[in-house]
PDB file of N, CA and C in Angstrom:
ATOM      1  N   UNK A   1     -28.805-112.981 -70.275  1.00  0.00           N
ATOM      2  CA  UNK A   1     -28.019-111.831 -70.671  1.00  0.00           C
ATOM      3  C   UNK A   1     -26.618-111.900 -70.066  1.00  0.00           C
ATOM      4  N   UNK A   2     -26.500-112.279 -68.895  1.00  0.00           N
ATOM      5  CA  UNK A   2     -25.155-112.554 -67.872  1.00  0.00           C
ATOM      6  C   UNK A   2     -24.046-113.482 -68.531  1.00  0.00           C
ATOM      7  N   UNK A   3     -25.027-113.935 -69.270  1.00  0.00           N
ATOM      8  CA  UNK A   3     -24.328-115.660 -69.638  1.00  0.00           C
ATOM      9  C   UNK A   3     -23.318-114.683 -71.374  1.00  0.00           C
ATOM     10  N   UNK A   4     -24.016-113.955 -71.557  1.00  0.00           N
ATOM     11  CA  UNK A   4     -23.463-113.918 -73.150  1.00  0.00           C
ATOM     12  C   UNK A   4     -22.278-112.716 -73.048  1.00  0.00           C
ATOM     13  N   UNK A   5     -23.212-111.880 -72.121  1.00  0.00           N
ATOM     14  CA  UNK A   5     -22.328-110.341 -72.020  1.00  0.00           C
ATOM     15  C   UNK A   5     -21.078-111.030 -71.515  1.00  0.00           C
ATOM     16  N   UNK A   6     -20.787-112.512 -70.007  1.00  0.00           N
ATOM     17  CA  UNK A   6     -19.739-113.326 -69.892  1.00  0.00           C
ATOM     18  C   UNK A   6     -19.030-113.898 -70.762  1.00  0.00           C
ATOM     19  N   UNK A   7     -19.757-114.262 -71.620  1.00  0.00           N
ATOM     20  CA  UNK A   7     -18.683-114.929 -72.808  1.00  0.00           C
ATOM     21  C   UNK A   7     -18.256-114.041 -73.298  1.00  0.00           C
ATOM     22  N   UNK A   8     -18.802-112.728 -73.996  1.00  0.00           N
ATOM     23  CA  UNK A   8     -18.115-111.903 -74.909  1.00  0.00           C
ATOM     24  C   UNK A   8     -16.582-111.549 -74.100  1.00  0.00           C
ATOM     25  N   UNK A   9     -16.805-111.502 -72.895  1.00  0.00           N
ATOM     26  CA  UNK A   9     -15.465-110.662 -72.156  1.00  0.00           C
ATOM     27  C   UNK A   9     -14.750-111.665 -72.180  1.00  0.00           C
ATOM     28  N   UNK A  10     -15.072-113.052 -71.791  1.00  0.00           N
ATOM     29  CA  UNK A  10     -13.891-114.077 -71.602  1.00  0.00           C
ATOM     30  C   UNK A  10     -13.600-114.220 -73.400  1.00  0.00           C
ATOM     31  N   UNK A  11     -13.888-114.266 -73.938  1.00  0.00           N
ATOM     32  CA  UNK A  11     -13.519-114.179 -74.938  1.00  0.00           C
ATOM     33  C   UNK A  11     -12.368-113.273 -75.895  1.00  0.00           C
ATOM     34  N   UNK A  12     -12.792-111.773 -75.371  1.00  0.00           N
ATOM     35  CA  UNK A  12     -12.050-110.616 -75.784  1.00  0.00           C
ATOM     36  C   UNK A  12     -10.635-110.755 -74.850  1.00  0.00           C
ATOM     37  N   UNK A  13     -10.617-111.162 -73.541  1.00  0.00           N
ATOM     38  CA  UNK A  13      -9.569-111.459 -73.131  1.00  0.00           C
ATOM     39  C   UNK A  13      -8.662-112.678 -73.453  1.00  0.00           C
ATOM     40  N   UNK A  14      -9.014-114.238 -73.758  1.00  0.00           N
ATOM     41  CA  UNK A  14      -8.374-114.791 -74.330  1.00  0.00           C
ATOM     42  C   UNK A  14      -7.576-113.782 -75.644  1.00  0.00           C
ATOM     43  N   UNK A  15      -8.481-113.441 -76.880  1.00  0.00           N
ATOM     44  CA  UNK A  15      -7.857-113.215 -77.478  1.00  0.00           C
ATOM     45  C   UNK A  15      -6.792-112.220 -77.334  1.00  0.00           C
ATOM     46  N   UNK A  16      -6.857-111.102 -76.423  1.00  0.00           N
ATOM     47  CA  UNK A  16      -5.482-110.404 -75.843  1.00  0.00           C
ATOM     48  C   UNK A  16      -4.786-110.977 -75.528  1.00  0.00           C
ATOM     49  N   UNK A  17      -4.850-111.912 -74.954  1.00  0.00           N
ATOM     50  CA  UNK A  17      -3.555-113.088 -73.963  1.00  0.00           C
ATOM     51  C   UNK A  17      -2.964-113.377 -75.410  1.00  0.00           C
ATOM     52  N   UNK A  18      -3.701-114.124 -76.284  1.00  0.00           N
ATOM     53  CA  UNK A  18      -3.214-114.719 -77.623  1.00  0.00           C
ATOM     54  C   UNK A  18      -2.123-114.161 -78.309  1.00  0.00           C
ATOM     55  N   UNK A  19      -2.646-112.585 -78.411  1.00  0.00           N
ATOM     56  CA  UNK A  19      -2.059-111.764 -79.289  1.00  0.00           C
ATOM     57  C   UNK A  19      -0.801-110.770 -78.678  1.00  0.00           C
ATOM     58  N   UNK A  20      -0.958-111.135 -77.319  1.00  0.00           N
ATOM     59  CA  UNK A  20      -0.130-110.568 -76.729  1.00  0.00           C
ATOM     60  C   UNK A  20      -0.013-108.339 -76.829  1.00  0.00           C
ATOM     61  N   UNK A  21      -1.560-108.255 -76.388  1.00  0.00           N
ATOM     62  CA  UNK A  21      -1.883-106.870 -77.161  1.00  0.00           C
ATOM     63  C   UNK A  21      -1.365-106.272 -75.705  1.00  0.00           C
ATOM     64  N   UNK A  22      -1.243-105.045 -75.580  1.00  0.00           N
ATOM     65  CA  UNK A  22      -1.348-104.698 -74.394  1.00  0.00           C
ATOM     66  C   UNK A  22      -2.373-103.359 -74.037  1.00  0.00           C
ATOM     67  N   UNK A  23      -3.315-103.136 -74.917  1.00  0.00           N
ATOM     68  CA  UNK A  23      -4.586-102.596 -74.585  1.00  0.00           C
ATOM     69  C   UNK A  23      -5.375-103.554 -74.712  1.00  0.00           C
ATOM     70  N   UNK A  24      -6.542-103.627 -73.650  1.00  0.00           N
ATOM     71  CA  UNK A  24      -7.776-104.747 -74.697  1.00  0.00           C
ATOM     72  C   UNK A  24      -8.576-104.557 -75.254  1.00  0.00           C
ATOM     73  N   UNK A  25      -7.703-104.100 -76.375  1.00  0.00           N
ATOM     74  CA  UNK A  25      -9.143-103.872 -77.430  1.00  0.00           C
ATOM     75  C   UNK A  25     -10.069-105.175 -77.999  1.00  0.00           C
ATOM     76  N   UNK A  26      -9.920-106.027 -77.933  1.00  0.00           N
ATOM     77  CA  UNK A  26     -10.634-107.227 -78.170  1.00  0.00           C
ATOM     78  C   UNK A  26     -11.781-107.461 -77.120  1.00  0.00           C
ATOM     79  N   UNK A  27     -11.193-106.804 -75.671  1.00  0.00           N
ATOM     80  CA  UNK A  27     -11.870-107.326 -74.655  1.00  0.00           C
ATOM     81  C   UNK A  27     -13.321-106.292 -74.599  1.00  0.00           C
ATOM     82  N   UNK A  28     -12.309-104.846 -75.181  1.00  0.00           N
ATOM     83  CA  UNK A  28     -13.725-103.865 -75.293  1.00  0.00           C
ATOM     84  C   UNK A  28     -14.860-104.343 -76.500  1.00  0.00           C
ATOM     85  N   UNK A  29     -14.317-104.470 -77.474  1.00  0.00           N
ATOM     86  CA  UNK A  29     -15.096-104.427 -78.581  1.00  0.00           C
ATOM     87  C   UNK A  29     -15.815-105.928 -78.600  1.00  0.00           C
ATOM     88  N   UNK A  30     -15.281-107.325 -78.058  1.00  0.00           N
ATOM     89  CA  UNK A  30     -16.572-108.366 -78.015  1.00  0.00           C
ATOM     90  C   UNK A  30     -17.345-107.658 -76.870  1.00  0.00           C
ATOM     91  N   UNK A  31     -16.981-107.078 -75.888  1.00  0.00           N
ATOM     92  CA  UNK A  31     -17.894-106.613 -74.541  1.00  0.00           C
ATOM     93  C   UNK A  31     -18.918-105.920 -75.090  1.00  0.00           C
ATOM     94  N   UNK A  32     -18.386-104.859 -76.099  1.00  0.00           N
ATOM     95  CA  UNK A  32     -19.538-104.405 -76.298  1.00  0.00           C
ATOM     96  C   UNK A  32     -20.312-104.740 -77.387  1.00  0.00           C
ATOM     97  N   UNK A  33     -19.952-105.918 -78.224  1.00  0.00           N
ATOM     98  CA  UNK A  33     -21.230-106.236 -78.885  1.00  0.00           C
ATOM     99  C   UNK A  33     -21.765-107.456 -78.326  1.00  0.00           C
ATOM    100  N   UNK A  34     -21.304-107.847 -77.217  1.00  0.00           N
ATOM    101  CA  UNK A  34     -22.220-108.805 -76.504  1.00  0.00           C
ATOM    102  C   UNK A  34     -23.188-108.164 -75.880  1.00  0.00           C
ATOM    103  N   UNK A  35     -23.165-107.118 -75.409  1.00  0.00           N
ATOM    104  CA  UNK A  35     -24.011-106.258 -74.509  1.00  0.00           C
ATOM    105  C   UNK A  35     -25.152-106.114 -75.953  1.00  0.00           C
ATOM    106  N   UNK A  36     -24.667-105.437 -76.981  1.00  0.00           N
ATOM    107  CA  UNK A  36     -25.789-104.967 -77.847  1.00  0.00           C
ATOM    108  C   UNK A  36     -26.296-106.350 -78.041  1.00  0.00           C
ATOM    109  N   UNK A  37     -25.754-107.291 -78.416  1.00  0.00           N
ATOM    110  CA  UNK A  37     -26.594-109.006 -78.624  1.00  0.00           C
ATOM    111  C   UNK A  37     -27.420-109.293 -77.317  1.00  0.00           C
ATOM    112  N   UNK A  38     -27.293-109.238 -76.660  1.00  0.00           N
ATOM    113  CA  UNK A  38     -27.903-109.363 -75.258  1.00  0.00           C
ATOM    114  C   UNK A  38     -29.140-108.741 -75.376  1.00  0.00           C
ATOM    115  N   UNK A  39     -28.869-107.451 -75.209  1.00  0.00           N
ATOM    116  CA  UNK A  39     -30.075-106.350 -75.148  1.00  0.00           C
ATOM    117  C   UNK A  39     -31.173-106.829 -76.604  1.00  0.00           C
ATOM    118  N   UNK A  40     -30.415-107.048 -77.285  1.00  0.00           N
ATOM    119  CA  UNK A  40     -31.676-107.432 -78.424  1.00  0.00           C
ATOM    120  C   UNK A  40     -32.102-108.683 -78.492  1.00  0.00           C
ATOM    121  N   UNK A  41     -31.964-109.615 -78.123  1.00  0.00           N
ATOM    122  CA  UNK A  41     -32.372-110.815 -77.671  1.00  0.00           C
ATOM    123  C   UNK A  41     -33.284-110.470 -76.357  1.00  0.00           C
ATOM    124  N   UNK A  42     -33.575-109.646 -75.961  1.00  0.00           N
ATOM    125  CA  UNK A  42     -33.809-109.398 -74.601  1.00  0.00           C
ATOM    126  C   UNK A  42     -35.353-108.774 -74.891  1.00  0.00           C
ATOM    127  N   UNK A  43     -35.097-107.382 -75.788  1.00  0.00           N
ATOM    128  CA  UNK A  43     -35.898-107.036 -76.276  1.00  0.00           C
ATOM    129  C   UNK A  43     -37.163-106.846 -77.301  1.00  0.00           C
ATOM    130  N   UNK A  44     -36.335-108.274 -78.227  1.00  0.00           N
ATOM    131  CA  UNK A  44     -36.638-108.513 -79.537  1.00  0.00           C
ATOM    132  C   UNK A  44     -38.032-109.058 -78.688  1.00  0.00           C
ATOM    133  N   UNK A  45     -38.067-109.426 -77.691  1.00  0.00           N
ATOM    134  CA  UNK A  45     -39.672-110.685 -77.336  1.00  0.00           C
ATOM    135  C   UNK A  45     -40.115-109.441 -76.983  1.00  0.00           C
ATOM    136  N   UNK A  46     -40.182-108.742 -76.183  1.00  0.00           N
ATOM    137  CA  UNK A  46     -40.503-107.298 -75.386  1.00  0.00           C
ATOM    138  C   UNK A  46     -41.107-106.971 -76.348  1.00  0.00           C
ATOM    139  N   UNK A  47     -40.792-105.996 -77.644  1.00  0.00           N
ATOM    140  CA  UNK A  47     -41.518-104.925 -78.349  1.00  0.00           C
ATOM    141  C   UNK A  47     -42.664-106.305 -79.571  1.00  0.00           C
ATOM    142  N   UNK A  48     -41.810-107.425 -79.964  1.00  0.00           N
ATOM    143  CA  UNK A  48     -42.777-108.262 -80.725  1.00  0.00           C
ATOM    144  C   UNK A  48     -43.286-109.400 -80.068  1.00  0.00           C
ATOM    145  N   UNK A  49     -44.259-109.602 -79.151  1.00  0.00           N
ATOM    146  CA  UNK A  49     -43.957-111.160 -78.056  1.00  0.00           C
ATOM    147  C   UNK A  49     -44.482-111.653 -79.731  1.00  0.00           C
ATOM    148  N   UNK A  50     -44.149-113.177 -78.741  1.00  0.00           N
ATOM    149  CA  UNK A  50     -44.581-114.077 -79.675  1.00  0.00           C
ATOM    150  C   UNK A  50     -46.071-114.411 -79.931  1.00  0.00           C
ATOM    151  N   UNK A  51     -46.351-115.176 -81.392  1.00  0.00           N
ATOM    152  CA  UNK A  51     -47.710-114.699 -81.387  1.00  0.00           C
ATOM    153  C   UNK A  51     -48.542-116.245 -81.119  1.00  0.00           C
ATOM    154  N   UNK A  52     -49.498-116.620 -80.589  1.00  0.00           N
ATOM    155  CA  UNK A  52     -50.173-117.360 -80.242  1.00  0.00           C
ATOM    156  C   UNK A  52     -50.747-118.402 -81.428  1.00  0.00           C
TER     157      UNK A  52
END
């Protein structure tokens, strides 16, 4: 989960640097759909494990 929710942010910040934004909205909006990708990758085994 560390690993992806990390990329989304290094990510959203490159692209601010890129664009030269000066809010980060890039940095919020991959942050937060890395978090939701995370959490469901996380959970998706949780509520269905896998089946034998």
């Amino acid at each position: 989960m560390a690993i992806i929710i990390t990329l989304g942010a290094f990510g959203g910040k490159k692209l601010d640097a890129y664009f030269s934004l000066q809010t980060p909205a890039f940095t919020i909006i991959l942050s937060l759909l890395s978090i939701a990708a995370a959490l469901y990758l996380a959970l998706k085994d949780f509520i269905f494990p896998p089946k034998k």
